[in-house]
N, C-alpha and C. Protein backbone atom coordinates (compact mmCIF):
# COMPACT_ATOMS: atom_id res chain seq x y z
N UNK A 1 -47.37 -71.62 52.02
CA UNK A 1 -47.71 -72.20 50.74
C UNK A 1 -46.41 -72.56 50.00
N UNK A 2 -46.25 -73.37 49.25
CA UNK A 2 -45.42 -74.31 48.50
C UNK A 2 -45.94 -74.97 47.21
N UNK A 3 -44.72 -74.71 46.38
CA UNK A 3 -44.87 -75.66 45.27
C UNK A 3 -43.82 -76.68 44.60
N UNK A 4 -44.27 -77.97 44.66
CA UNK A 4 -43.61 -78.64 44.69
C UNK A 4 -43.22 -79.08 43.22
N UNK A 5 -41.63 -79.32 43.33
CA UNK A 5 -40.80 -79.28 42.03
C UNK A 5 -40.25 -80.93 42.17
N UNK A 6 -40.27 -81.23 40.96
CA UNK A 6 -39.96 -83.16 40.69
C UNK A 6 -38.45 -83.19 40.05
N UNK A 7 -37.54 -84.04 40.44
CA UNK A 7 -36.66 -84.25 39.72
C UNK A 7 -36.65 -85.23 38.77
N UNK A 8 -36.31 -84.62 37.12
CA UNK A 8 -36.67 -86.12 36.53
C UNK A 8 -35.89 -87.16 36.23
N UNK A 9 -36.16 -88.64 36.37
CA UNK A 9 -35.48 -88.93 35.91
C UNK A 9 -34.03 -89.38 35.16
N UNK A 10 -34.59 -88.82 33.79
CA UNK A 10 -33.38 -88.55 32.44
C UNK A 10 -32.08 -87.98 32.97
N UNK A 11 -32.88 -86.18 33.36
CA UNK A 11 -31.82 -85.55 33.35
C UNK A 11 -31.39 -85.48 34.68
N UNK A 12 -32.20 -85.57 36.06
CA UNK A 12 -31.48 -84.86 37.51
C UNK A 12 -31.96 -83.71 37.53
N UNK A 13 -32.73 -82.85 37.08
CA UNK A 13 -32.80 -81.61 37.04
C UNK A 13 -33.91 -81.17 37.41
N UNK A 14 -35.09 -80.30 38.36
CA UNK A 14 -35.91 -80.22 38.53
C UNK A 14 -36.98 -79.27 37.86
N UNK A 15 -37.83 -79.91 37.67
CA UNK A 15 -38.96 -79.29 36.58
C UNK A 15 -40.27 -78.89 38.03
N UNK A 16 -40.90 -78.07 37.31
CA UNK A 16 -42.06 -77.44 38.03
C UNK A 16 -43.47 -77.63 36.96
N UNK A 17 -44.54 -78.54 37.23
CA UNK A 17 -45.22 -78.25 35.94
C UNK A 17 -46.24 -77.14 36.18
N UNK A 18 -46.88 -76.32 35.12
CA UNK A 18 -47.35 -75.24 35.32
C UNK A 18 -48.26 -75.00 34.24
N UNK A 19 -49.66 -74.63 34.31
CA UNK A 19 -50.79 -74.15 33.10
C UNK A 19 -50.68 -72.67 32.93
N UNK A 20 -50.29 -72.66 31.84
CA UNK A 20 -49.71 -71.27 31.11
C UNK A 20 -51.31 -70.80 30.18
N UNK A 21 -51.62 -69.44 30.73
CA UNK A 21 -53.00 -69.05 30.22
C UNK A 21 -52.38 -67.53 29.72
N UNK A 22 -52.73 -67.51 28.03
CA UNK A 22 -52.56 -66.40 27.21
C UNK A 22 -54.10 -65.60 27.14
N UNK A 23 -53.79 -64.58 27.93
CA UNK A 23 -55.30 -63.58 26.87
C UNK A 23 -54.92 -63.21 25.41
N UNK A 24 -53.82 -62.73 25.07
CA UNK A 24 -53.18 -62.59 23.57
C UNK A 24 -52.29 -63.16 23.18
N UNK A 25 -52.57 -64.08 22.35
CA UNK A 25 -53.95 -64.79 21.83
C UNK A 25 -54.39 -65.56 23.09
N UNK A 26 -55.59 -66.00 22.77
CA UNK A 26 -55.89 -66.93 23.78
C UNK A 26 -55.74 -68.00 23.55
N UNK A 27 -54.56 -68.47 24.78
CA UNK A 27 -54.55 -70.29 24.61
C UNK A 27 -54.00 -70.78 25.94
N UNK A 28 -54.35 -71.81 26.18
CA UNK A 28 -53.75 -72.27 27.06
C UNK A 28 -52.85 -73.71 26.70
N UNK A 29 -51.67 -73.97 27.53
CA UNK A 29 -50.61 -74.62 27.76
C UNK A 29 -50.20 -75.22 28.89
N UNK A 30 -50.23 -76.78 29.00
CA UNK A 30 -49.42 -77.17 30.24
C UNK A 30 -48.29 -77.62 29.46
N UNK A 31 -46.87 -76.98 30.45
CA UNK A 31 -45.86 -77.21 30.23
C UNK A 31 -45.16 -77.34 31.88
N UNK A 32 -43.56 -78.00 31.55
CA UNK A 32 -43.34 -78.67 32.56
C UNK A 32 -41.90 -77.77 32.19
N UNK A 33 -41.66 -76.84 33.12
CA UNK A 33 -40.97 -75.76 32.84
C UNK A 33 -39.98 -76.22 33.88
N UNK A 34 -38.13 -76.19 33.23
CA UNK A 34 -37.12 -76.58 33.90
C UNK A 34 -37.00 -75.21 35.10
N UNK A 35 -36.46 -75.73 36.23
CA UNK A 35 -36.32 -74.57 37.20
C UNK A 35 -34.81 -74.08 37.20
N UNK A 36 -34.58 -72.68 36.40
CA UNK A 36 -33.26 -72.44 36.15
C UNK A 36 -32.94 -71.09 36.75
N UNK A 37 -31.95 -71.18 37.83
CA UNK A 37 -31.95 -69.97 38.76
C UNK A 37 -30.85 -69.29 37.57
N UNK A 38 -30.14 -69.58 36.76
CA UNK A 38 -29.56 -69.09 35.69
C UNK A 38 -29.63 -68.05 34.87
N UNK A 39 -31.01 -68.65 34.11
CA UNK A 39 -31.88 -67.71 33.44
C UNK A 39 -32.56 -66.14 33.63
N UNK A 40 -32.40 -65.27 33.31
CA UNK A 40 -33.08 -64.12 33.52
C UNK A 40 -34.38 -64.02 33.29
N UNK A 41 -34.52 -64.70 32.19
CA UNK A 41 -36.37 -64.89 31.94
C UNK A 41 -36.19 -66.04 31.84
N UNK A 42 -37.83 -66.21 31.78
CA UNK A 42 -38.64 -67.32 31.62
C UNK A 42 -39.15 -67.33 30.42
N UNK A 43 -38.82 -68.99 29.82
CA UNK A 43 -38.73 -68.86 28.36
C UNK A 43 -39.65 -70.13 27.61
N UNK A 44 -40.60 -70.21 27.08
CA UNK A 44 -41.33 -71.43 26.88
C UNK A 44 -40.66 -71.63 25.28
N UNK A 45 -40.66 -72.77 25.16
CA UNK A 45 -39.82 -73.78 24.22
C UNK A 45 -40.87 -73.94 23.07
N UNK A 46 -40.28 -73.46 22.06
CA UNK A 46 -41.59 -73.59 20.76
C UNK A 46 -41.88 -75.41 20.33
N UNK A 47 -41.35 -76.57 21.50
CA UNK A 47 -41.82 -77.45 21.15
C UNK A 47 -42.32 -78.14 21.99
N UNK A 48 -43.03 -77.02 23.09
CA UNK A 48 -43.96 -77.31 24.37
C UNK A 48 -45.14 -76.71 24.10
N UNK A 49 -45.37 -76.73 22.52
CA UNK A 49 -46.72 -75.53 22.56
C UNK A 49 -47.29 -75.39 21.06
N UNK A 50 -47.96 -75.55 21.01
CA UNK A 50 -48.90 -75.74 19.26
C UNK A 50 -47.94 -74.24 18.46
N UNK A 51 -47.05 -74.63 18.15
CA UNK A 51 -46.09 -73.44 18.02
C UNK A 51 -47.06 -72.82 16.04
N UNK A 52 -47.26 -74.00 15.31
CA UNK A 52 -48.01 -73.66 13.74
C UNK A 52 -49.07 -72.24 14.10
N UNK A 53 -49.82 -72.99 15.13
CA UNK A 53 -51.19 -72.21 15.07
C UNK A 53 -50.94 -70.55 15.78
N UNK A 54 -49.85 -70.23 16.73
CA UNK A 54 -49.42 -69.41 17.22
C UNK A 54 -48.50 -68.33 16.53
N UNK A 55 -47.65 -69.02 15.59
CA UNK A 55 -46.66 -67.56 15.18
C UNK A 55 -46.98 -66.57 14.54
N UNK A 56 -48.14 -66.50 13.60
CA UNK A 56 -49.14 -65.53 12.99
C UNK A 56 -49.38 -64.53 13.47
N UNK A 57 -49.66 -64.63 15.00
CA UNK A 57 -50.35 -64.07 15.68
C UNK A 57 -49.64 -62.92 16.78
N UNK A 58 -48.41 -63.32 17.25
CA UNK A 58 -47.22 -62.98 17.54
C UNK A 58 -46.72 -61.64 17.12
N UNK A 59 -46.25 -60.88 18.52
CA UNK A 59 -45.33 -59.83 17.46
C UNK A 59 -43.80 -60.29 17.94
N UNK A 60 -42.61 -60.26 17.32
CA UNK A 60 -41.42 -60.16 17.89
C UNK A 60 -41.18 -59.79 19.10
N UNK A 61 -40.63 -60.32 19.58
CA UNK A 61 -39.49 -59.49 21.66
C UNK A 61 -38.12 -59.87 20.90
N UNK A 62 -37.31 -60.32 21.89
CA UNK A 62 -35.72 -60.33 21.86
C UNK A 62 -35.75 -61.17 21.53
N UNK A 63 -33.69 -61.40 21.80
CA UNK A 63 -33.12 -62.80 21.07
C UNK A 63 -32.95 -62.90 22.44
N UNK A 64 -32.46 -64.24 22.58
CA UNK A 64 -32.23 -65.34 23.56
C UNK A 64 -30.97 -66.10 22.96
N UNK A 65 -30.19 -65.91 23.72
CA UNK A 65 -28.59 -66.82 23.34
C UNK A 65 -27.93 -67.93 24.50
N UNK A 66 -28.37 -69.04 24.24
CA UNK A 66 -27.65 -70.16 25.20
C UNK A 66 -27.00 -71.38 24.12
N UNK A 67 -27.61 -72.15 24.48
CA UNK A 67 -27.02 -73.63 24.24
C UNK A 67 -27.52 -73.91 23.19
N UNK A 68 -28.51 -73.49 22.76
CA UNK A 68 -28.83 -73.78 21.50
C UNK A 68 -28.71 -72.82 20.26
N UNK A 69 -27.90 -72.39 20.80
CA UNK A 69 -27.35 -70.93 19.66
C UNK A 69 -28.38 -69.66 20.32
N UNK A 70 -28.59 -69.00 19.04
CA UNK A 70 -29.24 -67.72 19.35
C UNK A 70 -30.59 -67.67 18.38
N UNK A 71 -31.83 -67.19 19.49
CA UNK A 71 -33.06 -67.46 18.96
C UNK A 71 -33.81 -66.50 19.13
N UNK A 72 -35.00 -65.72 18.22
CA UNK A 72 -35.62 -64.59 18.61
C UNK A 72 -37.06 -65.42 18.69
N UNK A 73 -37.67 -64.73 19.71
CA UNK A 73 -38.42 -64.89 21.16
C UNK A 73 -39.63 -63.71 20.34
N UNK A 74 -40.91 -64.60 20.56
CA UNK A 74 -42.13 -63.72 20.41
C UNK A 74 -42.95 -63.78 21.66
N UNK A 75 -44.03 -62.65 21.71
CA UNK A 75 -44.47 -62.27 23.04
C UNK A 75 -45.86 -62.85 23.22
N UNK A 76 -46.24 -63.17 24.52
CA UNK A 76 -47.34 -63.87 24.56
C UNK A 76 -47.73 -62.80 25.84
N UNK A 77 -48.80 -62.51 25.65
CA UNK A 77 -49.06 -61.34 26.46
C UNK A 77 -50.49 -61.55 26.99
N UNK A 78 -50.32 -60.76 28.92
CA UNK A 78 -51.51 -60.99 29.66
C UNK A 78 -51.42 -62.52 29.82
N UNK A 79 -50.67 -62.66 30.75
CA UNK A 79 -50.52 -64.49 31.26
C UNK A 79 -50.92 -64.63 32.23
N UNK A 80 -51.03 -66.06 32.61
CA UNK A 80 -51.00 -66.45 34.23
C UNK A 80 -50.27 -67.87 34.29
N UNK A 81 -49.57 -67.95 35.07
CA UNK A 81 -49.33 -69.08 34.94
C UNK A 81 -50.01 -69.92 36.46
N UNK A 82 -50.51 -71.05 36.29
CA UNK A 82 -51.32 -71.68 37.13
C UNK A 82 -50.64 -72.68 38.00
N UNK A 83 -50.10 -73.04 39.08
CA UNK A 83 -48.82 -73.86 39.96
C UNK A 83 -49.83 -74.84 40.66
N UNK A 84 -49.31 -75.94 41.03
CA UNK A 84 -50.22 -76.58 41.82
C UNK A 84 -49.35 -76.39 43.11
N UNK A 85 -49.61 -76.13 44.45
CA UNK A 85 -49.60 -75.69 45.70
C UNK A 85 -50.16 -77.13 46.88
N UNK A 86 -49.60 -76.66 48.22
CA UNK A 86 -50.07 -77.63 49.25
C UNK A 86 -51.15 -77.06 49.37
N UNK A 87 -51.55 -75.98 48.97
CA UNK A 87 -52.48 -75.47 49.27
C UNK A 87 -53.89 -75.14 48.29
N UNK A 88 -53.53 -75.72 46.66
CA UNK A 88 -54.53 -75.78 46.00
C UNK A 88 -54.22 -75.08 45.41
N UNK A 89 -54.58 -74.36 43.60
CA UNK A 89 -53.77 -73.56 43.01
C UNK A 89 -53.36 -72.15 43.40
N UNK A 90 -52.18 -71.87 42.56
CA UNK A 90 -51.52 -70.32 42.98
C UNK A 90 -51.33 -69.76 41.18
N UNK A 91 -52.18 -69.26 41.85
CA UNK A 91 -51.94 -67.75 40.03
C UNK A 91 -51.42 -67.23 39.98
N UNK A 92 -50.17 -67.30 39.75
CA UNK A 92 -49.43 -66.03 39.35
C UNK A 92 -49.45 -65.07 38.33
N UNK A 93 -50.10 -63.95 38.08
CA UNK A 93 -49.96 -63.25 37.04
C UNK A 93 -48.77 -62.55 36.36
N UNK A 94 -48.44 -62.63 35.24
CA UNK A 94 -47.17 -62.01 34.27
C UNK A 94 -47.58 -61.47 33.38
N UNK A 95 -46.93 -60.23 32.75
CA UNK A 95 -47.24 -58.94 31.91
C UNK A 95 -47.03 -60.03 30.41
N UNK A 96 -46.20 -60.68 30.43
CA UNK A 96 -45.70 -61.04 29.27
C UNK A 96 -44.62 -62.36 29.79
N UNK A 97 -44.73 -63.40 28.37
CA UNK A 97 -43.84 -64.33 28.52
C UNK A 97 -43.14 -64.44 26.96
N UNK A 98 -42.35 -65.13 27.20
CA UNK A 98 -41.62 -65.34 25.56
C UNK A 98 -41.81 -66.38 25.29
N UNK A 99 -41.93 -66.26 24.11
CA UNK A 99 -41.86 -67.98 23.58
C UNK A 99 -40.74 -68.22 21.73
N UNK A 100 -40.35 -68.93 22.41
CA UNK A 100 -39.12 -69.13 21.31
C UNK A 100 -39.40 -69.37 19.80
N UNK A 101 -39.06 -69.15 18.66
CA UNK A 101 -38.67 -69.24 17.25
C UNK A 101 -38.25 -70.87 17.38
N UNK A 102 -38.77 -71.41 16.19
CA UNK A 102 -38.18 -72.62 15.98
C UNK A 102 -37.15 -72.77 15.38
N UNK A 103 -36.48 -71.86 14.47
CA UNK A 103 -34.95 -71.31 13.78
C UNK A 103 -34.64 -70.74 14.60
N UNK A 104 -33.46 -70.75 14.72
CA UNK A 104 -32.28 -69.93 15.51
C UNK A 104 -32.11 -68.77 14.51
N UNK A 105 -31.33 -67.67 14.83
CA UNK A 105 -31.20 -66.19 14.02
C UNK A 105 -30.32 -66.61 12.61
N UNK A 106 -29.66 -67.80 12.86
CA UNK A 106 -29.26 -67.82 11.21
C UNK A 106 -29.95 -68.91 10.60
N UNK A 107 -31.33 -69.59 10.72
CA UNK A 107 -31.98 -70.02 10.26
C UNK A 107 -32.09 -71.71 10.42
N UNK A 108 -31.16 -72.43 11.25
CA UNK A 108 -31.24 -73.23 11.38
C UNK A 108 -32.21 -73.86 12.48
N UNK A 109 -32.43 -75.05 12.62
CA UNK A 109 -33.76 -75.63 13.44
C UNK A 109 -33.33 -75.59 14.90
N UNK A 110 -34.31 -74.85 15.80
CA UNK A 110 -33.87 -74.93 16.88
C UNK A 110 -33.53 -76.19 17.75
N UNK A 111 -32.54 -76.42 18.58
CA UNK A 111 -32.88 -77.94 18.92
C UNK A 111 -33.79 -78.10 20.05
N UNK A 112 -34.61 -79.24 20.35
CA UNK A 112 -35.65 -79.19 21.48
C UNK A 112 -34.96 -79.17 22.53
N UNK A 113 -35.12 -77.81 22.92
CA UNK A 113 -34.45 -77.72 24.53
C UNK A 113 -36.02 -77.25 25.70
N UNK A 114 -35.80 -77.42 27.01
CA UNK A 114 -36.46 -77.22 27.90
C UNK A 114 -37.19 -76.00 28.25
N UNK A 115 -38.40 -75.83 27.91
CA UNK A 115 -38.88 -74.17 28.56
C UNK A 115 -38.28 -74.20 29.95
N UNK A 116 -37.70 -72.73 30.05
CA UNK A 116 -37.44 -71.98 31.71
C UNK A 116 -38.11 -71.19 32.23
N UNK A 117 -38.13 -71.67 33.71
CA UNK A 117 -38.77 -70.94 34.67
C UNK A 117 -37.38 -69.65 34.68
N UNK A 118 -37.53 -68.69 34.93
CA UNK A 118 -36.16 -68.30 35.06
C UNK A 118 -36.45 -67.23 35.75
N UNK A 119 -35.37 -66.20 36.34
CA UNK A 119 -35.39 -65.64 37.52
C UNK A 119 -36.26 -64.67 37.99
N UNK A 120 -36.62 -64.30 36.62
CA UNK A 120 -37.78 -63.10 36.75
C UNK A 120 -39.56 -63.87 37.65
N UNK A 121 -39.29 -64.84 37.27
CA UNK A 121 -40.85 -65.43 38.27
C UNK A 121 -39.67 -66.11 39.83
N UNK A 122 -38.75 -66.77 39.62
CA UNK A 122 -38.09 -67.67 40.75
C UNK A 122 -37.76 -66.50 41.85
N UNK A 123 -37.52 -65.30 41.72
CA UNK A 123 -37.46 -64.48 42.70
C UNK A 123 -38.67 -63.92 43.50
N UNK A 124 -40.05 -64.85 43.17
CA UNK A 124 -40.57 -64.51 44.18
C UNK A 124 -41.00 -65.67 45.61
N UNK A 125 -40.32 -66.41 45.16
CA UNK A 125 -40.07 -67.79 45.77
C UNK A 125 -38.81 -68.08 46.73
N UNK A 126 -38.78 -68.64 48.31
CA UNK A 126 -37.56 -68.80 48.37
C UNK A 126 -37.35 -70.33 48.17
N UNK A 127 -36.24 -71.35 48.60
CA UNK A 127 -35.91 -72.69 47.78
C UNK A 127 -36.09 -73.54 49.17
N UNK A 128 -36.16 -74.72 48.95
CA UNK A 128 -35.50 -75.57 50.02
C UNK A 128 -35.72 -76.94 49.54
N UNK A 129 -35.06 -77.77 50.00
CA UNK A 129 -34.98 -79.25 49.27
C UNK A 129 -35.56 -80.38 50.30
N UNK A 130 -35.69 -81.49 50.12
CA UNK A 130 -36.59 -82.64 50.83
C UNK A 130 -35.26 -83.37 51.28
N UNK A 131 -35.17 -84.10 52.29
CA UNK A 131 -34.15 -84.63 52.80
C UNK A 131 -33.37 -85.31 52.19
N UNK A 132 -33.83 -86.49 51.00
CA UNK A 132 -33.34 -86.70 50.13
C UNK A 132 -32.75 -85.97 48.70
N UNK A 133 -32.85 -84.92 48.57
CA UNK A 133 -32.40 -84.06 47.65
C UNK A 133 -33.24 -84.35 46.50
N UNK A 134 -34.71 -85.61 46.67
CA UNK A 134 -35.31 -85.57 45.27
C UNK A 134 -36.17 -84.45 44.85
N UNK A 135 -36.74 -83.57 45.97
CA UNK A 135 -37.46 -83.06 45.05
C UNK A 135 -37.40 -81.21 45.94
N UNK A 136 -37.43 -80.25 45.29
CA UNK A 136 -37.61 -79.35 45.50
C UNK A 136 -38.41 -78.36 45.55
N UNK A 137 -38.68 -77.30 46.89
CA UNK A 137 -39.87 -77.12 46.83
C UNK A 137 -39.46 -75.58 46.62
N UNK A 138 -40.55 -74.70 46.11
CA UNK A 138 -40.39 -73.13 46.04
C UNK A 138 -41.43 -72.55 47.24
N UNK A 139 -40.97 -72.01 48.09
CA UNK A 139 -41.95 -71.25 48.99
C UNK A 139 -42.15 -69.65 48.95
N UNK A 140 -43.25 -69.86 49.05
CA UNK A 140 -43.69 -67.91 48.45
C UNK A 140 -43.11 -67.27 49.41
N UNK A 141 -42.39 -66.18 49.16
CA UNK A 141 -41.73 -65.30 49.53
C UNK A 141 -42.78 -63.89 50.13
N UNK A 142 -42.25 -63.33 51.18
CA UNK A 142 -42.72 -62.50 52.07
C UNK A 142 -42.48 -60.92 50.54
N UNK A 143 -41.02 -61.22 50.14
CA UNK A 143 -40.63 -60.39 49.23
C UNK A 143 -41.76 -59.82 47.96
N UNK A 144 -41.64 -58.65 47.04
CA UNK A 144 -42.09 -58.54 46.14
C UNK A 144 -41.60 -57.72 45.73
């Protein structure tokens, strides 16, 4: 089984798209989550996601510090995220995901950067690329 990752465009960079399902709260989300072996978590972008109707509801997690300064991260809890596969969908279940603050910690506007896939889900996947280097695929791993 495989899931296949697109390079876009704009940037060169390969995205994975993926249906993100919250039991708390309940909502669902398709987002097109950058694939960043970088990242330690996986981080959805408060401008991939009805961010108004959601922060209420939210309790705080951590900060998050990259490129767009430093941002504190609320928890979206009891997930799945939904992959499309050669093989028809793959559920992955997750305890918890973050989802970003639209201010950064000293109050300024976050800038629209890319939700990440990041290592905590990419390690259960191993990598390999298409002959042309356009597109990349994740194959489920024997590992867990």
């Amino acid at each position: 089984m495989y899931i296949e990752c697109y390079k876009c465009f704009n940037d060169q960079r390969y995205y994975v798209p993926a249906f993100v399902i919250s039991k708390q709260p309940e909502s669902v989300f398709k987002i097109n989550f950058l694939v960043d072996t970088g990242a330690s978590s996986t981080l959805i972008s408060w401008n991939d996601v009805p961010y108004s109707t959601l922060k209420t509801n939210l309790r705080e997690g951590r900060t998050f510090t990259g490129m767009g300064g430093s941002v504190k991260a609320f928890i979206l809890s009891n997930c799945s995220l939904f992959l499309y596969t050669d093989v028809g969908i793959y559920n992955l279940t997750v305890r918890e995901l973050d989802l970003s603050n639209y201010l950064t910690v000293d109050g300024r506007l976050c800038p629209p950067v890319a939700s990440v896939l990041g290592i905590d889900i990419l390690k259960n996947f191993d990598f390999s690329f298409s002959d042309d280097l356009e597109r990349l695929f994740l194959n489920r791993s024997n590992r867990r």
